[in-house]
C-alpha atoms as a PDB file:
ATOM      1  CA  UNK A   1     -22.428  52.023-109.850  1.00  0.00           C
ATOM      2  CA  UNK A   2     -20.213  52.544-106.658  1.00  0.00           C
ATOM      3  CA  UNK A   3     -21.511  55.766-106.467  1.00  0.00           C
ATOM      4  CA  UNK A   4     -25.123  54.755-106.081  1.00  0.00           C
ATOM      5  CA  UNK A   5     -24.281  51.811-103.930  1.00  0.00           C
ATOM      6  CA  UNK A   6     -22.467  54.240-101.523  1.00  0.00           C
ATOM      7  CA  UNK A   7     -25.333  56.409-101.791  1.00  0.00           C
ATOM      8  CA  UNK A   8     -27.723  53.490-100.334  1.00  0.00           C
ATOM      9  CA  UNK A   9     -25.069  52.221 -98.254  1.00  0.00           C
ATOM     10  CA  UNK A  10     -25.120  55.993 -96.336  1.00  0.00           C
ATOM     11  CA  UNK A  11     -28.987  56.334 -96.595  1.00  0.00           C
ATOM     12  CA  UNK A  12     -29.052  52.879 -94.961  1.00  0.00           C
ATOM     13  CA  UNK A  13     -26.583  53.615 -92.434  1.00  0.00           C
ATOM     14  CA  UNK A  14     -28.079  57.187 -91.774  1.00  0.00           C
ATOM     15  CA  UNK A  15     -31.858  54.788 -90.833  1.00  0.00           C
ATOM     16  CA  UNK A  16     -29.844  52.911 -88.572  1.00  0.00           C
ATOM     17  CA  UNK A  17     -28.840  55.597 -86.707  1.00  0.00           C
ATOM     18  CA  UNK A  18     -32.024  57.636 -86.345  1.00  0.00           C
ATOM     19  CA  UNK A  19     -33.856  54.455 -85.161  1.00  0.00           C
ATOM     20  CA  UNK A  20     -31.550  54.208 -82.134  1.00  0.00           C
ATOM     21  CA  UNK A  21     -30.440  50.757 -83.942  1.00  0.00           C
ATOM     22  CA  UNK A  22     -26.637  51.766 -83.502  1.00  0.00           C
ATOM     23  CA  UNK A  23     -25.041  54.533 -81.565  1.00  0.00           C
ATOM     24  CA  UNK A  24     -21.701  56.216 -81.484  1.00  0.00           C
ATOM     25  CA  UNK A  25     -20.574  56.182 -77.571  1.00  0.00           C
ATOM     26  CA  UNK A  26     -17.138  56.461 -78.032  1.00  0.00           C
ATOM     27  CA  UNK A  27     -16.136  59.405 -74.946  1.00  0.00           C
ATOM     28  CA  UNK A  28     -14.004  60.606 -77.807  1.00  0.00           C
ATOM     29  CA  UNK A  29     -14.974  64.841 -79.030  1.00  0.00           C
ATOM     30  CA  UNK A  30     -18.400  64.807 -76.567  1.00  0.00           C
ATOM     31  CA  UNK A  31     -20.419  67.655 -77.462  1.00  0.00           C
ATOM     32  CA  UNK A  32     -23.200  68.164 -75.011  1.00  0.00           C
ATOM     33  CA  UNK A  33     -25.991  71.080 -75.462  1.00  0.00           C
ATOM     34  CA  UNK A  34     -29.009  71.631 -73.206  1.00  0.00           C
ATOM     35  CA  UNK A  35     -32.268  70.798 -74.680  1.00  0.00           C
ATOM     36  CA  UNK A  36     -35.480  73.406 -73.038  1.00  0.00           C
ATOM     37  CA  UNK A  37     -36.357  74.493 -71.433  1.00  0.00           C
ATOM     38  CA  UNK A  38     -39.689  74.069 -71.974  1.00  0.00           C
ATOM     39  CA  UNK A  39     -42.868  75.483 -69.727  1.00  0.00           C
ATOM     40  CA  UNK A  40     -46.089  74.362 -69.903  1.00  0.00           C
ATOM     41  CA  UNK A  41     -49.210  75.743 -67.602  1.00  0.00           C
ATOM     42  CA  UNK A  42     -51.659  73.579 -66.519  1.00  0.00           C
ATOM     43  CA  UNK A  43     -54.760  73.868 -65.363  1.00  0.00           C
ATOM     44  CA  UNK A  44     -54.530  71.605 -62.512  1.00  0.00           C
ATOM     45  CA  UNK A  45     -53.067  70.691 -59.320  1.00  0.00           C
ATOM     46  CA  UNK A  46     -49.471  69.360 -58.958  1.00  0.00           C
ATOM     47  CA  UNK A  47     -50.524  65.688 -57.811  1.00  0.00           C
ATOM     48  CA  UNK A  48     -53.231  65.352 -60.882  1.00  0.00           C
ATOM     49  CA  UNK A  49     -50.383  66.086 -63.180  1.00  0.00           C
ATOM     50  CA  UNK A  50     -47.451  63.778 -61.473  1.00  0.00           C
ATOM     51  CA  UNK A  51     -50.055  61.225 -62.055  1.00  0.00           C
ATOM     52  CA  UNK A  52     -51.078  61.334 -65.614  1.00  0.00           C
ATOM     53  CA  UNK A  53     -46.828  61.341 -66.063  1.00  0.00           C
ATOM     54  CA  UNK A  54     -46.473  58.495 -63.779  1.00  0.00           C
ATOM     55  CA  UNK A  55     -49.542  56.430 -64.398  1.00  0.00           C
ATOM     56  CA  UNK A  56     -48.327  54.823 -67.839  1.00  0.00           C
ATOM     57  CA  UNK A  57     -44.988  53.752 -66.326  1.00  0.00           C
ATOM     58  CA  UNK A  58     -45.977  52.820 -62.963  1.00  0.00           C
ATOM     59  CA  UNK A  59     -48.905  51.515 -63.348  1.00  0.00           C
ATOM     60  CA  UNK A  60     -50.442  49.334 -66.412  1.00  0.00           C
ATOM     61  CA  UNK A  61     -49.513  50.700 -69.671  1.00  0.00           C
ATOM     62  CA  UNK A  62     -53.164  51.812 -71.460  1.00  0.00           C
ATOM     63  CA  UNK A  63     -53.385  50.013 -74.926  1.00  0.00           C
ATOM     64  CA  UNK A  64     -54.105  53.645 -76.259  1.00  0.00           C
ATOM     65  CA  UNK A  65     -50.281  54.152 -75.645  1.00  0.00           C
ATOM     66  CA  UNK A  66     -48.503  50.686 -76.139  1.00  0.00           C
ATOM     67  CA  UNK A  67     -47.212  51.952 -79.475  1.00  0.00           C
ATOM     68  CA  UNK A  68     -45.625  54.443 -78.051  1.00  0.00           C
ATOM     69  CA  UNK A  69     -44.181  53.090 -74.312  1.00  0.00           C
ATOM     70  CA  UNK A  70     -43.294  49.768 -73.346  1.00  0.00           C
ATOM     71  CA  UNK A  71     -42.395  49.339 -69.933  1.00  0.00           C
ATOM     72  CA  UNK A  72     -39.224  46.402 -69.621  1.00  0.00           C
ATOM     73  CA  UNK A  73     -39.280  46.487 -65.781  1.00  0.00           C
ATOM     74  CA  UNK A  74     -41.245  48.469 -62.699  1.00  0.00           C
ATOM     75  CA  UNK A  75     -39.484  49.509 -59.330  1.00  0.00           C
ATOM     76  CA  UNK A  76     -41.489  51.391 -56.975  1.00  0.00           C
ATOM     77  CA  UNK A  77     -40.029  54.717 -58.178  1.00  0.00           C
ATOM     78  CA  UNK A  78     -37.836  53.462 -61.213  1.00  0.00           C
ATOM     79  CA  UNK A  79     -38.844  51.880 -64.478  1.00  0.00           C
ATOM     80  CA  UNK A  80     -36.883  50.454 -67.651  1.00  0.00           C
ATOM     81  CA  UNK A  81     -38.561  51.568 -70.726  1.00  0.00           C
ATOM     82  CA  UNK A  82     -38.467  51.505 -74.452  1.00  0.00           C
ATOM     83  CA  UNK A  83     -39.860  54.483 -76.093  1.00  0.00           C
ATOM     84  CA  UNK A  84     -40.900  54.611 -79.890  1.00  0.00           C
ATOM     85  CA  UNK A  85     -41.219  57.758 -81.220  1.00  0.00           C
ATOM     86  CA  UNK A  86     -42.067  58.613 -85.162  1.00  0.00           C
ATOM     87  CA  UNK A  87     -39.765  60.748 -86.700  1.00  0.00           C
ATOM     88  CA  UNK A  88     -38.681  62.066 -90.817  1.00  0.00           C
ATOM     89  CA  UNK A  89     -37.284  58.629 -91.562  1.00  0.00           C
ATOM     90  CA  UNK A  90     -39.280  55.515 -89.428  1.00  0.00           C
ATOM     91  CA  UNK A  91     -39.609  55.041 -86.027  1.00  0.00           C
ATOM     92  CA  UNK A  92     -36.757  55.772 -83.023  1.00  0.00           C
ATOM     93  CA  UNK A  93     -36.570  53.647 -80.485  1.00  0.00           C
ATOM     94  CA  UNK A  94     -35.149  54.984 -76.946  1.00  0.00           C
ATOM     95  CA  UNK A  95     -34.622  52.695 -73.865  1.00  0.00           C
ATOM     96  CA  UNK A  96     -34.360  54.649 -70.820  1.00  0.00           C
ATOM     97  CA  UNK A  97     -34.887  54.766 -66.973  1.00  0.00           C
ATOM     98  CA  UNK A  98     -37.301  57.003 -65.998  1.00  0.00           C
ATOM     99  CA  UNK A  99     -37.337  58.068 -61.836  1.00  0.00           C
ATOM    100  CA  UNK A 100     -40.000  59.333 -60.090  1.00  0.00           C
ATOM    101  CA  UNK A 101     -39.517  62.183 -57.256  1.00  0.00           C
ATOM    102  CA  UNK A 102     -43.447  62.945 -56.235  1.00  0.00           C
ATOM    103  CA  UNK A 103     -44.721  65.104 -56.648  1.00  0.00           C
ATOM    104  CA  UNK A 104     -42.438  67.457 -58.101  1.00  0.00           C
ATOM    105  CA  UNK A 105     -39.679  65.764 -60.339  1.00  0.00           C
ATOM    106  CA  UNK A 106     -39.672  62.803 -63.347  1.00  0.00           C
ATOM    107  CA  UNK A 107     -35.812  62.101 -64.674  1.00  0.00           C
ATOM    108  CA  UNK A 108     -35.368  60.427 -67.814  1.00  0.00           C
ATOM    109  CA  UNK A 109     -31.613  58.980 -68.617  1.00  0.00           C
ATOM    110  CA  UNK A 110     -31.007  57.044 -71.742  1.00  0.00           C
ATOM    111  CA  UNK A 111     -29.884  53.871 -72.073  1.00  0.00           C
ATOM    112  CA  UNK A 112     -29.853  53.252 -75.712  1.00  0.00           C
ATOM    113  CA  UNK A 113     -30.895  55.564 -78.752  1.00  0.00           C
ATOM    114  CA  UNK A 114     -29.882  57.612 -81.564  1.00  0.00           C
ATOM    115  CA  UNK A 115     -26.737  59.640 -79.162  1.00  0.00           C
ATOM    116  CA  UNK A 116     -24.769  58.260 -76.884  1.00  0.00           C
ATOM    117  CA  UNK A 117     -26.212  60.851 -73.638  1.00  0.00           C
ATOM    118  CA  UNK A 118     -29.471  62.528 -72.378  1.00  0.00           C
ATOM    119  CA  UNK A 119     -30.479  63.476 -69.518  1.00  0.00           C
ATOM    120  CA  UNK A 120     -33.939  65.278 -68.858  1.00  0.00           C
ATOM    121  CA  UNK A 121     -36.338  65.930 -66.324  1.00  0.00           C
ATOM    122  CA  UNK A 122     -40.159  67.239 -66.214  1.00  0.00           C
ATOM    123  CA  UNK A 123     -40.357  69.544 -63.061  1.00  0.00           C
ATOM    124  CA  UNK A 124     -43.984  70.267 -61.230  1.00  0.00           C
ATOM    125  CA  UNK A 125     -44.480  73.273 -59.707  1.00  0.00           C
ATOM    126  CA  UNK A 126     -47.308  74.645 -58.068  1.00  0.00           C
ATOM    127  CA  UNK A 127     -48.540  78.140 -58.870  1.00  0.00           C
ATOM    128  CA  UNK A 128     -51.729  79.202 -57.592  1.00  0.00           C
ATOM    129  CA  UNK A 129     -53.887  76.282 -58.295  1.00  0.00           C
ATOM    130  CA  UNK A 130     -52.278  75.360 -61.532  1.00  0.00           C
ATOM    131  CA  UNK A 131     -49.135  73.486 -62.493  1.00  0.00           C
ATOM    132  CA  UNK A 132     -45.920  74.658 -64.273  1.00  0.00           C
ATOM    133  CA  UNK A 133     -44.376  71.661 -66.132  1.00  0.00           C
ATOM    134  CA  UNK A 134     -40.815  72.416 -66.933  1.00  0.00           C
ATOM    135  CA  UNK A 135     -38.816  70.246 -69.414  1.00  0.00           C
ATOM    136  CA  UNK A 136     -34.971  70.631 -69.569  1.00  0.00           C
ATOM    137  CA  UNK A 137     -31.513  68.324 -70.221  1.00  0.00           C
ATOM    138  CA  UNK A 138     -28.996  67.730 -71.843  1.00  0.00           C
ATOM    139  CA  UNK A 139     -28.035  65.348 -75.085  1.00  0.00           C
ATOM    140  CA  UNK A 140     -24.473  65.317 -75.851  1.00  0.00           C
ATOM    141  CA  UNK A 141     -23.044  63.398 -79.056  1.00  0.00           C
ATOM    142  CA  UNK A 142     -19.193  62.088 -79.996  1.00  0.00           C
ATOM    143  CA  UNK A 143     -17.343  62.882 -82.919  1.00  0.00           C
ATOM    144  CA  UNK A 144     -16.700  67.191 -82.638  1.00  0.00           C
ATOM    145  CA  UNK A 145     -18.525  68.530 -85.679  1.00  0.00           C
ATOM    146  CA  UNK A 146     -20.371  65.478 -87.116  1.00  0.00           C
ATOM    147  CA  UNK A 147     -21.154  64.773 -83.515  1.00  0.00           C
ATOM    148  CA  UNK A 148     -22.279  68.310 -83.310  1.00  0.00           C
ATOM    149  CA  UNK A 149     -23.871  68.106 -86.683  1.00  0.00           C
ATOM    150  CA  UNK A 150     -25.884  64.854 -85.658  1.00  0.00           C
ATOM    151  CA  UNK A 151     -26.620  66.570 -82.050  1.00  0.00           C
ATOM    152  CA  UNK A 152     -28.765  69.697 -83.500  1.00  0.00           C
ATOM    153  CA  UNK A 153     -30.567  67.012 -85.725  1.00  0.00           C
ATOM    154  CA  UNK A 154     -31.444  64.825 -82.904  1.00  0.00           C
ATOM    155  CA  UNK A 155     -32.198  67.690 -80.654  1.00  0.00           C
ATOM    156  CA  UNK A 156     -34.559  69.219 -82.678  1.00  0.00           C
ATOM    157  CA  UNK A 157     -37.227  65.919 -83.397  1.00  0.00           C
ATOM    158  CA  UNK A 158     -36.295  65.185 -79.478  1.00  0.00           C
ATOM    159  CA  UNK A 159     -37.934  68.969 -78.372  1.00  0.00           C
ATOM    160  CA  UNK A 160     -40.836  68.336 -81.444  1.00  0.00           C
ATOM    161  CA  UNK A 161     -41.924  65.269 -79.550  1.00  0.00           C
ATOM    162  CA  UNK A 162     -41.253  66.354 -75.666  1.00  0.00           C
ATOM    163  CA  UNK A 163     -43.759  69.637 -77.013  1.00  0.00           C
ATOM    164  CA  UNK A 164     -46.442  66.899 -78.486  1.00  0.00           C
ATOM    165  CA  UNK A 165     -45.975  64.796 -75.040  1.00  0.00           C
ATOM    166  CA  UNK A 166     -45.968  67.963 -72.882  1.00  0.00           C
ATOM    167  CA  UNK A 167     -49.625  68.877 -74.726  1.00  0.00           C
ATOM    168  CA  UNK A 168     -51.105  65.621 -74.193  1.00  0.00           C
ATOM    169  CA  UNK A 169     -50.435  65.492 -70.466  1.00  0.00           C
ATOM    170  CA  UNK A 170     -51.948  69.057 -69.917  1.00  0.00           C
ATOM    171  CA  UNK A 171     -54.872  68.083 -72.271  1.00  0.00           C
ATOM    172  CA  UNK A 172     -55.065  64.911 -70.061  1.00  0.00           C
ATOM    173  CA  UNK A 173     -54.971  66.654 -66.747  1.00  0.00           C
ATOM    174  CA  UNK A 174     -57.018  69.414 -67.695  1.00  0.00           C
ATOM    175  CA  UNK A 175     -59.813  66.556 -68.535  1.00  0.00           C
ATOM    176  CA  UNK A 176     -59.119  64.996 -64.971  1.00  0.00           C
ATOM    177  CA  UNK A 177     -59.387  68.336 -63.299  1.00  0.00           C
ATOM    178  CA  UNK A 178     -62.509  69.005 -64.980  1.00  0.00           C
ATOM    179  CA  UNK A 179     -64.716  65.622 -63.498  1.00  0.00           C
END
């Protein structure tokens, strides 16, 4: 009986955890490791592509995407948002400000989630008359090798759903470019 209610107790407490609903942010065994980078080509120009990133934050959010991005407060080049993401177990939930550099940088920093740090940016880059979307960071975790342990896990839905972001914004701009 203790044995199945500390079996619940962990599956419970492992939910929690990959839903951003409690994080370890003690400064206490930080393991950081770089997430990307990433590279996308896109068939269109630099601006086009800054804006189909930017639009959603700066700008209304589209229904199509309000289950996925709610924005808590707009600046001019700085937003507060919550970001809800579907992963193995339920739904993450990330809260993070997001900068804007036009036309060539978006910065993402976490406020709350499922580690304690990340840090990532999309970088634009012309070349010829496409775009070369870069993703890149960092995600670091507490704890030395459960830290580390929970780290790869984290790391590796966080790159599966930058990749599923990063082809919706070049299917998006490549739509754009096209009318």
């Amino acid at each position: 009986m203790l044995a199945l209610a500390a079996s619940l107790a962990a599956r419970r407490l492992y939910r929690l955890f990959a839903a951003g609903a409690i994080t370890i942010d003690l400064g206490v065994g930080r393991t950081v490791r770089t997430l990307g980078p990433v590279r996308v080509l896109i068939d269109a120009p630099r601006d086009l592509v800054f804006d189909v990133i930017a639009a959603p934050y700066l700008a209304r959010t589209p229904r199509a995407l309000e289950r996925k991005l709610q924005v808590w407060e707009r600046g001019s080049d700085m937003v507060l948002a919550a970001h809800f993401t579907p992963v193995k177990c339920g739904l993450t939930t990330t809260v993070e400000t997001v900068r804007f550099d036009r036309p060539q940088r978006v910065v993402f920093r976490i406020v709350r989630g499922p580690v304690p740090h990340v840090s990532e940016s999309f970088g634009l880059k012309e070349v010829d008359d496409r775009t070369e979307l870069t993703w890149e960071g960092e995600l670091g975790t507490d704890l030395w090798a459960f830290g580390a342990w929970w780290g790869a896990r984290v790391a590796r839905s966080w790159t599966d759903a930058v990749r599923a972001s990063l082809r919706e914004i070049a299917a998006e701009a490549e739509r754009r470019a096209k009318d």
